[in-house]
C-alpha atoms as a PDB file:
ATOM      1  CA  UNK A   1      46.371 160.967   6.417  1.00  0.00           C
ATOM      2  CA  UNK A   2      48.906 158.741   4.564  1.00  0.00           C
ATOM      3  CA  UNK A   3      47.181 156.988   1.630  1.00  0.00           C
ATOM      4  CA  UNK A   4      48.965 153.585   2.497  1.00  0.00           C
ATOM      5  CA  UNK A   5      46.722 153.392   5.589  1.00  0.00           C
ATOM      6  CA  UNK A   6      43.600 154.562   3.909  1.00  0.00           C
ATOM      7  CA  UNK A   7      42.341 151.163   1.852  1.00  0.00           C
ATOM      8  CA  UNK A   8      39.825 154.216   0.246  1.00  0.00           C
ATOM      9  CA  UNK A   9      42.688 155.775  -1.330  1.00  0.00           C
ATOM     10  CA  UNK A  10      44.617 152.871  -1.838  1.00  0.00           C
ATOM     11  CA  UNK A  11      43.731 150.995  -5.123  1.00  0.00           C
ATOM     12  CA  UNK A  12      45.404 150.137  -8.126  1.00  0.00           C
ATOM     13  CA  UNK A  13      42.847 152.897 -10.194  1.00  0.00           C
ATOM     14  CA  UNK A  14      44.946 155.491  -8.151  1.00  0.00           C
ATOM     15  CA  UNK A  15      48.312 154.111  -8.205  1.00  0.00           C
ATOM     16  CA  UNK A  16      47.749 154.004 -11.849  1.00  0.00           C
ATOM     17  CA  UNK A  17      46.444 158.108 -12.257  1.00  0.00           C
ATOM     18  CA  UNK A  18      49.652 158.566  -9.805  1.00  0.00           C
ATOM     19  CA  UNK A  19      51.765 157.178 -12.625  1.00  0.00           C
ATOM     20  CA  UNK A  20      50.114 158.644 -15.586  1.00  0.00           C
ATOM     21  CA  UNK A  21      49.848 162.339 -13.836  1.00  0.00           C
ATOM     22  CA  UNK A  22      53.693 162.309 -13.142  1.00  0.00           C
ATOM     23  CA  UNK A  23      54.463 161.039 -16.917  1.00  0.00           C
ATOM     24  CA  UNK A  24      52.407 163.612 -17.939  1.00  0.00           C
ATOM     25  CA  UNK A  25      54.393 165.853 -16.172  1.00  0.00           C
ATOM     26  CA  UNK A  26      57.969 164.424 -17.323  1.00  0.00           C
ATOM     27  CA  UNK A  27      56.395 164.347 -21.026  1.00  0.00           C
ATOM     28  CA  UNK A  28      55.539 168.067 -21.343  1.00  0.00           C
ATOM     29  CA  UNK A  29      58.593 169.510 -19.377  1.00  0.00           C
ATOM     30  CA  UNK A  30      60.406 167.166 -22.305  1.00  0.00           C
ATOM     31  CA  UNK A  31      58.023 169.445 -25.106  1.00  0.00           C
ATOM     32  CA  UNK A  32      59.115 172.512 -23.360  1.00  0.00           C
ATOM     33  CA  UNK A  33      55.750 173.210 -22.176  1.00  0.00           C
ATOM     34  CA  UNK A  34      56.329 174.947 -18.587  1.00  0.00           C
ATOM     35  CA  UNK A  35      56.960 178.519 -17.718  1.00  0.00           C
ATOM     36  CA  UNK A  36      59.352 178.657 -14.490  1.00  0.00           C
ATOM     37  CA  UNK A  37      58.096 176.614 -11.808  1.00  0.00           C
ATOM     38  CA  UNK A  38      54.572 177.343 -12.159  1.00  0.00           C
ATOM     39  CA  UNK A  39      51.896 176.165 -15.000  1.00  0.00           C
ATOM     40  CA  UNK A  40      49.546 172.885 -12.745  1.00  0.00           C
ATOM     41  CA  UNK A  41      48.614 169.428 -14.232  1.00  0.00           C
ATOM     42  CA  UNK A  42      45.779 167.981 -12.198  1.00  0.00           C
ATOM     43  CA  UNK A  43      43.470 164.793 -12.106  1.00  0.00           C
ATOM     44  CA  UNK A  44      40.395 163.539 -10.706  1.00  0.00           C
ATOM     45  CA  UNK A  45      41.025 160.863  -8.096  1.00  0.00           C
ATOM     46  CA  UNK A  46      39.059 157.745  -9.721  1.00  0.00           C
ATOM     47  CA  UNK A  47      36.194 157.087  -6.983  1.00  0.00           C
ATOM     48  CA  UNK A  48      36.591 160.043  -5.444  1.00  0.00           C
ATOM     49  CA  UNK A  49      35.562 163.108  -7.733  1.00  0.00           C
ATOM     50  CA  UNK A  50      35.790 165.591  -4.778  1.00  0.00           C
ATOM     51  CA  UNK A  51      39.494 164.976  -4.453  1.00  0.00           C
ATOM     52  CA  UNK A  52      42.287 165.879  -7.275  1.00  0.00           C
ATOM     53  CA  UNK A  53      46.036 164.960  -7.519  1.00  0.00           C
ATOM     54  CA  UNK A  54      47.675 167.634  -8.493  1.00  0.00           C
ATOM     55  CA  UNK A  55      51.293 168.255  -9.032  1.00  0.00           C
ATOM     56  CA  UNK A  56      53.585 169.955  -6.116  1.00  0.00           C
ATOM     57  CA  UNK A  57      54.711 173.667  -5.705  1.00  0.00           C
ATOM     58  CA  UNK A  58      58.266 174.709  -6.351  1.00  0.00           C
ATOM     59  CA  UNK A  59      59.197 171.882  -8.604  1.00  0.00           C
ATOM     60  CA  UNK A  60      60.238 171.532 -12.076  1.00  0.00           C
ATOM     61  CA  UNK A  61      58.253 169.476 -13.926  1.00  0.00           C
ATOM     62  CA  UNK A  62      60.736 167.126 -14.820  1.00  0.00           C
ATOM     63  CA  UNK A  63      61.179 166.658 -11.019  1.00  0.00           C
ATOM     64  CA  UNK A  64      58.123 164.959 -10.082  1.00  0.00           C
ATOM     65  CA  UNK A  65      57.356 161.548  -9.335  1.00  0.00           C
ATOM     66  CA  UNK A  66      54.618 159.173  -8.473  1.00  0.00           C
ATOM     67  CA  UNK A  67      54.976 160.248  -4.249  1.00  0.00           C
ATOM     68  CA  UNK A  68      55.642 163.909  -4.740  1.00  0.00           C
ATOM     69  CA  UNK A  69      52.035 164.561  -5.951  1.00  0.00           C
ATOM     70  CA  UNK A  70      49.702 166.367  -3.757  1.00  0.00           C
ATOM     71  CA  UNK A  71      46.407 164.795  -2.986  1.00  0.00           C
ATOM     72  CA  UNK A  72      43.955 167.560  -1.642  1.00  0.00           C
ATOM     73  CA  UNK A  73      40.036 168.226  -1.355  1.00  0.00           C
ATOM     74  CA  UNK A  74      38.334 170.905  -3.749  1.00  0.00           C
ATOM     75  CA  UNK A  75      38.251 173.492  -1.050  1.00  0.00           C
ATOM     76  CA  UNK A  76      41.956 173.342  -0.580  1.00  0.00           C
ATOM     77  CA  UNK A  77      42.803 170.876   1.865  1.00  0.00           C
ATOM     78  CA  UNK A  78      45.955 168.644   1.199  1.00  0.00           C
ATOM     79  CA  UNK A  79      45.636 164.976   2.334  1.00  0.00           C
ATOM     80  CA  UNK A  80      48.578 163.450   1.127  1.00  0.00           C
ATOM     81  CA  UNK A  81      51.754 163.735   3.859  1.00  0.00           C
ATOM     82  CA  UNK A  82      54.544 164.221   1.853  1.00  0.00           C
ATOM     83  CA  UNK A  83      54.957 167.465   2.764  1.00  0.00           C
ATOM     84  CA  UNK A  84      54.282 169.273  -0.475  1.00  0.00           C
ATOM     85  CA  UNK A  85      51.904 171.947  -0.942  1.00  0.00           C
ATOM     86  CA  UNK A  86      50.033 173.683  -3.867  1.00  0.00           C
ATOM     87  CA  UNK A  87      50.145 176.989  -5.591  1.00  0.00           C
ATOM     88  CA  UNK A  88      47.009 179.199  -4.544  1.00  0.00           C
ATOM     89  CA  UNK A  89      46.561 179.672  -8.726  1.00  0.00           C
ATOM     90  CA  UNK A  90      46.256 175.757  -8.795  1.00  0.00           C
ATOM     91  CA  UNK A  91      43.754 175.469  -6.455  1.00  0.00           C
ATOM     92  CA  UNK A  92      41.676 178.757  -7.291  1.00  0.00           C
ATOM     93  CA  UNK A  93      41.784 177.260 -11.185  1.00  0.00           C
ATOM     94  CA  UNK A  94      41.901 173.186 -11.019  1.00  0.00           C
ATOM     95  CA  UNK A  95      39.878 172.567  -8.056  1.00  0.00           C
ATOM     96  CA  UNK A  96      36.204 174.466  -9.213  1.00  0.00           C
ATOM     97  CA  UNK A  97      36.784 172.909 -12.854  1.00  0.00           C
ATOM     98  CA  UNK A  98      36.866 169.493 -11.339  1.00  0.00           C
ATOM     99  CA  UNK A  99      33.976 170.432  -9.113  1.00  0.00           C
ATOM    100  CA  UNK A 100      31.853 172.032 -11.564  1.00  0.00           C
ATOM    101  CA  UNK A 101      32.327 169.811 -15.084  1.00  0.00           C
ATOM    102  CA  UNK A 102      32.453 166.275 -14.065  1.00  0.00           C
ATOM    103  CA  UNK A 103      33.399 165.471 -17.599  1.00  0.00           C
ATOM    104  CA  UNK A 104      37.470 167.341 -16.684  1.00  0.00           C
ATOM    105  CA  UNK A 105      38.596 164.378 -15.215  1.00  0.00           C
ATOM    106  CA  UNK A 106      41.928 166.155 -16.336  1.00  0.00           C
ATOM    107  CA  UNK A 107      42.449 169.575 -16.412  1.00  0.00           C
ATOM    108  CA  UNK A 108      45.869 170.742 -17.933  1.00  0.00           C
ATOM    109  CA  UNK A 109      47.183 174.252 -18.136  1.00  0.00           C
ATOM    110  CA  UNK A 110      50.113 175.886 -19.329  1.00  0.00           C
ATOM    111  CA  UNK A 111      52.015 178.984 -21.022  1.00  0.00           C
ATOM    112  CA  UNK A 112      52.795 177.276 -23.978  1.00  0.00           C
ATOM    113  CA  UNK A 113      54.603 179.834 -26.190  1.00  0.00           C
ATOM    114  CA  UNK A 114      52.653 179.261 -29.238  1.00  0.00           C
ATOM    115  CA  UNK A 115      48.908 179.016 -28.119  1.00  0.00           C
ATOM    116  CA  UNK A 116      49.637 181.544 -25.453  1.00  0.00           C
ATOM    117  CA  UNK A 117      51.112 183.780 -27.918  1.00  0.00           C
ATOM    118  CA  UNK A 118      47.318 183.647 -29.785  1.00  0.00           C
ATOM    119  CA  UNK A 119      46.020 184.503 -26.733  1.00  0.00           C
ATOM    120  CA  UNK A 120      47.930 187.562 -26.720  1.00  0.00           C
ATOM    121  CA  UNK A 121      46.666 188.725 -29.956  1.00  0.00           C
ATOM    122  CA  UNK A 122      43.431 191.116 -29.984  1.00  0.00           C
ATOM    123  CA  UNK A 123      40.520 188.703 -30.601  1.00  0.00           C
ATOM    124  CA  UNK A 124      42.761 186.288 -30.693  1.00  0.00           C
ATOM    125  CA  UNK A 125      41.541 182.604 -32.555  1.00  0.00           C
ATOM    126  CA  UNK A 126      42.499 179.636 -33.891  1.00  0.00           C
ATOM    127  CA  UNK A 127      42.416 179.062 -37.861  1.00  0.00           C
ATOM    128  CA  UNK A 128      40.456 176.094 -39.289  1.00  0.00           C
ATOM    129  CA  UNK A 129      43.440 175.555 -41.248  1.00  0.00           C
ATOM    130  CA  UNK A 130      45.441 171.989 -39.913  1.00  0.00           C
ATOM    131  CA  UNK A 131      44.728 168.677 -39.585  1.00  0.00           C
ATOM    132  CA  UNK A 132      45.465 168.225 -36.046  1.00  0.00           C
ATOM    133  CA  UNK A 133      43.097 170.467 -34.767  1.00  0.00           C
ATOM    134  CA  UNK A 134      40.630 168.803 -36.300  1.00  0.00           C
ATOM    135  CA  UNK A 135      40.316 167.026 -33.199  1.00  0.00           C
ATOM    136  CA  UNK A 136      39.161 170.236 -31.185  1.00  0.00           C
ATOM    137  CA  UNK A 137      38.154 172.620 -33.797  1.00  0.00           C
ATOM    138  CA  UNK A 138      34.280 172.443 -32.472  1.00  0.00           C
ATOM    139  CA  UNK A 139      35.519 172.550 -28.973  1.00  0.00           C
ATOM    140  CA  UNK A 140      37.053 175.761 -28.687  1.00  0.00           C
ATOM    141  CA  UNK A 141      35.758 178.788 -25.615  1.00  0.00           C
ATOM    142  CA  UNK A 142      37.639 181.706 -25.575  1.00  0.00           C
ATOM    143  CA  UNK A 143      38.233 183.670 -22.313  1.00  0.00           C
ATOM    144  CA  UNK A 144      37.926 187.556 -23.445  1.00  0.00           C
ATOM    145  CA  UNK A 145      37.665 188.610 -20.017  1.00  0.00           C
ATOM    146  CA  UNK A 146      40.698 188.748 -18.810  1.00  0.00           C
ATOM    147  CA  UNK A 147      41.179 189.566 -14.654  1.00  0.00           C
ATOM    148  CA  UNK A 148      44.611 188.826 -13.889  1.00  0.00           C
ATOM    149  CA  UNK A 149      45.863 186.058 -12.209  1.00  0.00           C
ATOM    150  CA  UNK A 150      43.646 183.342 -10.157  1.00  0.00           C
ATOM    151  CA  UNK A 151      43.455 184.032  -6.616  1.00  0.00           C
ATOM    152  CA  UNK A 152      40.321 183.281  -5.634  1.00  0.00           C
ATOM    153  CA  UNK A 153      37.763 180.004  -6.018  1.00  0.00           C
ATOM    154  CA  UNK A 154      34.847 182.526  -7.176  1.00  0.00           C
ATOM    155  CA  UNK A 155      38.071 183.201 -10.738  1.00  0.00           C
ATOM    156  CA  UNK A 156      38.038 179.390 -11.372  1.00  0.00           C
ATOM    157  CA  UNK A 157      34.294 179.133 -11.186  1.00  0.00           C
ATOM    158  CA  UNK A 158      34.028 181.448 -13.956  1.00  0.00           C
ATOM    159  CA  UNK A 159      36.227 180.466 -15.834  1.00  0.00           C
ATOM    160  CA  UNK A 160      34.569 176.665 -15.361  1.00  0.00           C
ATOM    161  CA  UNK A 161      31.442 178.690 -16.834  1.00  0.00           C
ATOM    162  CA  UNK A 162      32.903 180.089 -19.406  1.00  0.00           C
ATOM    163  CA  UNK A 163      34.575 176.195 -20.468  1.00  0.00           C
ATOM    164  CA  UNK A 164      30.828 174.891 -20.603  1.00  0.00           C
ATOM    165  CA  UNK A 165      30.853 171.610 -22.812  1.00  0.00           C
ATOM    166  CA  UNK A 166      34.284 172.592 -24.366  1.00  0.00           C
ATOM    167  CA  UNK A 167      37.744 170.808 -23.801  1.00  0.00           C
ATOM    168  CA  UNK A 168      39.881 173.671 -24.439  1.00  0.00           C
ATOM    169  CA  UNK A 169      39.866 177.158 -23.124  1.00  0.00           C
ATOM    170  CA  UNK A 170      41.772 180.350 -24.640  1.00  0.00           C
ATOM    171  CA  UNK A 171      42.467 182.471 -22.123  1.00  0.00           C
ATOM    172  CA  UNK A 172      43.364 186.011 -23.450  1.00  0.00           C
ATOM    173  CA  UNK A 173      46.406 187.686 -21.764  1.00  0.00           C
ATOM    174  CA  UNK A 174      47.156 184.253 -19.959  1.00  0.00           C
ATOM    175  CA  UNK A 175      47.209 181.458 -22.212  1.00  0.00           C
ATOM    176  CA  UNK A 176      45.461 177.547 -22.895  1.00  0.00           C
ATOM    177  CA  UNK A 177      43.784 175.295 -20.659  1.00  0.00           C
ATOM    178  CA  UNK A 178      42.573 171.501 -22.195  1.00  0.00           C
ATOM    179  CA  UNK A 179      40.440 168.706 -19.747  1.00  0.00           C
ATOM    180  CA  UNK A 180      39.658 165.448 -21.125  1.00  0.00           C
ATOM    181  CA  UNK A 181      38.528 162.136 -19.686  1.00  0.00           C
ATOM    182  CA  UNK A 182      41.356 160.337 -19.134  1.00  0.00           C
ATOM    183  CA  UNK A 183      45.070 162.326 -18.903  1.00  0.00           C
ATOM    184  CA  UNK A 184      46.194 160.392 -22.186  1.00  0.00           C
ATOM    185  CA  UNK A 185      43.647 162.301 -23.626  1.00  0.00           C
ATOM    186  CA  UNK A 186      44.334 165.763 -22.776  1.00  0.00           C
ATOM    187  CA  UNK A 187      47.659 166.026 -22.595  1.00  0.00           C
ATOM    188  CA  UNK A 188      47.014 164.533 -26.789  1.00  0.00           C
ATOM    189  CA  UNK A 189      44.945 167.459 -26.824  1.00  0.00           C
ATOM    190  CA  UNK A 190      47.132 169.788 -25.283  1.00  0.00           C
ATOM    191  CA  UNK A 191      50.216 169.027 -27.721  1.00  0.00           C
ATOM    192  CA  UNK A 192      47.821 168.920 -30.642  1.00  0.00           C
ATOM    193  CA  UNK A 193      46.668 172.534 -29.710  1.00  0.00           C
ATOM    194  CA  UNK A 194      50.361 173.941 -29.550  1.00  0.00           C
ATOM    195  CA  UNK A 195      51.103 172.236 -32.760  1.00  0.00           C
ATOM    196  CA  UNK A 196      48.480 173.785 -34.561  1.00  0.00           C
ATOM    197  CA  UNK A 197      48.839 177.235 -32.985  1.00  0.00           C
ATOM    198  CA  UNK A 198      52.368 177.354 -33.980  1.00  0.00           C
ATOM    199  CA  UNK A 199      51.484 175.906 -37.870  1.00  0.00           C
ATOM    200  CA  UNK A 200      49.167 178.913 -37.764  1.00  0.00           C
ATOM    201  CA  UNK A 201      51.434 181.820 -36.832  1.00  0.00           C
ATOM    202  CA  UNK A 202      54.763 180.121 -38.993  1.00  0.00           C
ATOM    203  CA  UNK A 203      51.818 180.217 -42.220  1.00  0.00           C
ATOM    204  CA  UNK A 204      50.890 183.769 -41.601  1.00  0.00           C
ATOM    205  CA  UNK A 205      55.030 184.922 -40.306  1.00  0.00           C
ATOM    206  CA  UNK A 206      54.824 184.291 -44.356  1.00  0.00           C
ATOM    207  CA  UNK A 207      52.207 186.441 -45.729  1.00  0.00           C
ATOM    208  CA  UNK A 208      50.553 184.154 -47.501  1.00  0.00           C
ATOM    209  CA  UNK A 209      46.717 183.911 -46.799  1.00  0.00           C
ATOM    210  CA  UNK A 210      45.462 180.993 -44.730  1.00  0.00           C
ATOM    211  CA  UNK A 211      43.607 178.285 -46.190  1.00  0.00           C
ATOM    212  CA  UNK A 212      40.761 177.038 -44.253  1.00  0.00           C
ATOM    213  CA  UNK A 213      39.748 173.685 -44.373  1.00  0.00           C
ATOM    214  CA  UNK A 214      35.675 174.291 -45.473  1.00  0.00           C
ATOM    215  CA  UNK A 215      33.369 173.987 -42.526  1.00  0.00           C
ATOM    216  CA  UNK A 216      31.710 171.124 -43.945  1.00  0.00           C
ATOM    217  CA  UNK A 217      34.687 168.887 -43.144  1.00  0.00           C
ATOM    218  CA  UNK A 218      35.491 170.618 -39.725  1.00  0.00           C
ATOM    219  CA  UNK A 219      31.670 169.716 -38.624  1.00  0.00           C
ATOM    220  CA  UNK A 220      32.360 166.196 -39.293  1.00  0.00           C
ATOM    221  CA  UNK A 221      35.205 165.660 -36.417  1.00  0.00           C
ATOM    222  CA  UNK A 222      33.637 165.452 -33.197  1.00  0.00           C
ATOM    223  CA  UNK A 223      35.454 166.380 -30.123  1.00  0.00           C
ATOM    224  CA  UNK A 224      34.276 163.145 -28.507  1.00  0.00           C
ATOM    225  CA  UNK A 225      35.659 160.764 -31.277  1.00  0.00           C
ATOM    226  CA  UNK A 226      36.211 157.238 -29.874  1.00  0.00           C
ATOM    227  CA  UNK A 227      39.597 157.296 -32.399  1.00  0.00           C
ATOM    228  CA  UNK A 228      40.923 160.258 -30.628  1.00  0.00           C
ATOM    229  CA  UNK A 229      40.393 158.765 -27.309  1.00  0.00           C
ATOM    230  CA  UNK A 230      41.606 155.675 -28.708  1.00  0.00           C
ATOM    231  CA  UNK A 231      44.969 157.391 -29.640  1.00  0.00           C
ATOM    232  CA  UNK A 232      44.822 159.368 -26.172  1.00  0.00           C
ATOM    233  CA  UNK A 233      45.061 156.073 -24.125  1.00  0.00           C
ATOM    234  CA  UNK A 234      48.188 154.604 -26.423  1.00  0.00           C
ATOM    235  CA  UNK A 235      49.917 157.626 -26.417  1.00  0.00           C
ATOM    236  CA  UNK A 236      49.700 157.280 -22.482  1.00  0.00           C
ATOM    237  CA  UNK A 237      51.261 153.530 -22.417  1.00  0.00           C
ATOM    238  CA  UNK A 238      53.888 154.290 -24.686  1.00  0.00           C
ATOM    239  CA  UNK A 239      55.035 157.833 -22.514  1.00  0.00           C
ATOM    240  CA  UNK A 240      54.987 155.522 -19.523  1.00  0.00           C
ATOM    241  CA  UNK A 241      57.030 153.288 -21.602  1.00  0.00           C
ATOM    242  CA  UNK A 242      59.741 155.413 -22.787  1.00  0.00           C
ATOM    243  CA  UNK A 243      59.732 156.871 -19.559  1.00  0.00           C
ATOM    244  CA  UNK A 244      60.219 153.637 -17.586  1.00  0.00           C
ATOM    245  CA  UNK A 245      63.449 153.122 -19.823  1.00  0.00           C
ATOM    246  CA  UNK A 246      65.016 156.275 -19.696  1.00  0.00           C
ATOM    247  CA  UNK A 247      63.685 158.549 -16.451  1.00  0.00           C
ATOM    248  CA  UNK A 248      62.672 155.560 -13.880  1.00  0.00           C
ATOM    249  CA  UNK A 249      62.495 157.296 -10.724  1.00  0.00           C
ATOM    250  CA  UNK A 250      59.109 158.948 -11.877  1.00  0.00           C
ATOM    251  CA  UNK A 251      57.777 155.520 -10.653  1.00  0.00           C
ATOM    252  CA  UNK A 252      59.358 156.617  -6.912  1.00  0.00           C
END
């Protein structure tokens, strides 16, 4: 089923999570952010929540652009003709978040080496001790269960459980997962959450003992804050932006 001849999956709402799914792509292979050619980006499709774009097996993500991305049902069926396909993790993982938490319009994961490497440690959590995670600080689940790697739907679903009402996910012996509501939004949230992880370990690499910013303060930044969605969608206009200049065929 080619999109182009489905006016249902044809509209500009589409064309336009097409472009901001492959910038987000371009943007975090640019931060360093993916392990080998695996680690999935994925979005809702706007009007149709039991579909997700998602990006395309095999490629680096500084490879993909607007037509390489995958469009494919929840239960693993892939739609879009291009000929790409998906990584069973990617589907076992993105597709029951999207189906089970309506509010993960995005869902980003990665191996990030400095929020990964916290979810290495033994309890592993983030300090209360930086400014930028101020943003997610009250937002946090951590994944102590760890069952190795995501082959099945029934993995993602718990996992989905174990997310609940937060927007980013520590998963010990594997590494962070953020949603949001728009992909401006979480991929903010994503690079927020690797900055602060590595703040953390470079503070305690020192010795010195962290100081935590008093819970009082941290209880006043909600997860939800209109300002940090704000900043999510400008972030978004100005990565397309930069990107337009310099790496143009994302747009192909």
């Amino acid at each position: 089923m080619d999109t182009m001849q489905n006016p249902l999956l044809d509209s500009e709402a589409i064309r336009q999570a097409k472009i901001e799914l492959a910038a987000t792509c371009r943007w975090a292979s640019r931060l360093g952010f993916q392990s080998g050619v695996c680690n999935h980006f994925s979005v809702a499709v706007p009007g149709r929540p039991d579909l997700m774009l998602i990006n395309p097996e095999g490629y680096f993500w500084s490879e993909v652009t607007v037509s390489s991305l995958v469009l494919a049902t929840h239960d693993g069926t892939i739609i879009s003709t291009n000929g790409h396909t998906v990584e069973l993790t990617a589907f076992c993982i993105h597709a029951p978040i999207h189906r089970i938490l309506p509010q993960a319009t995005a869902a980003l994961h990665t191996h990030m080496h400095h929020a990964t490497a916290i979810c290495t440690r033994k309890e592993g959590r983030i300090a209360h001790t930086y400014l930028s995670g101020m943003s997610f600080y009250n937002s946090i689940a951590y994944d102590d269960g760890f069952n190795g790697a995501a082959v099945t739907p029934a993995e993602g679903e718990r996992l989905a459980g174990v997310i609940g009402k937060a927007t980013v996910l520590m998963m010990m012996n594997h590494g962070p997962l953020v949603i949001g509501s728009t992909l401006g939004e979480a991929l903010l949230r994503l690079i927020y959450l690797e900055d602060t992880c590595k703040i953390q370990l470079l503070a305690e690499a020192g010795g010195a003992e962290l100081k935590h910013i008093p819970p009082a303060i941290v209880a006043t930044y909600p997860d939800d804050s209109p300002m940090f969605k704000a900043y999510g969608r400008t972030f978004m206009k100005a990565i397309i932006r930069k990107l337009t200049r310099e790496e143009p065929d994302f747009l192909s």
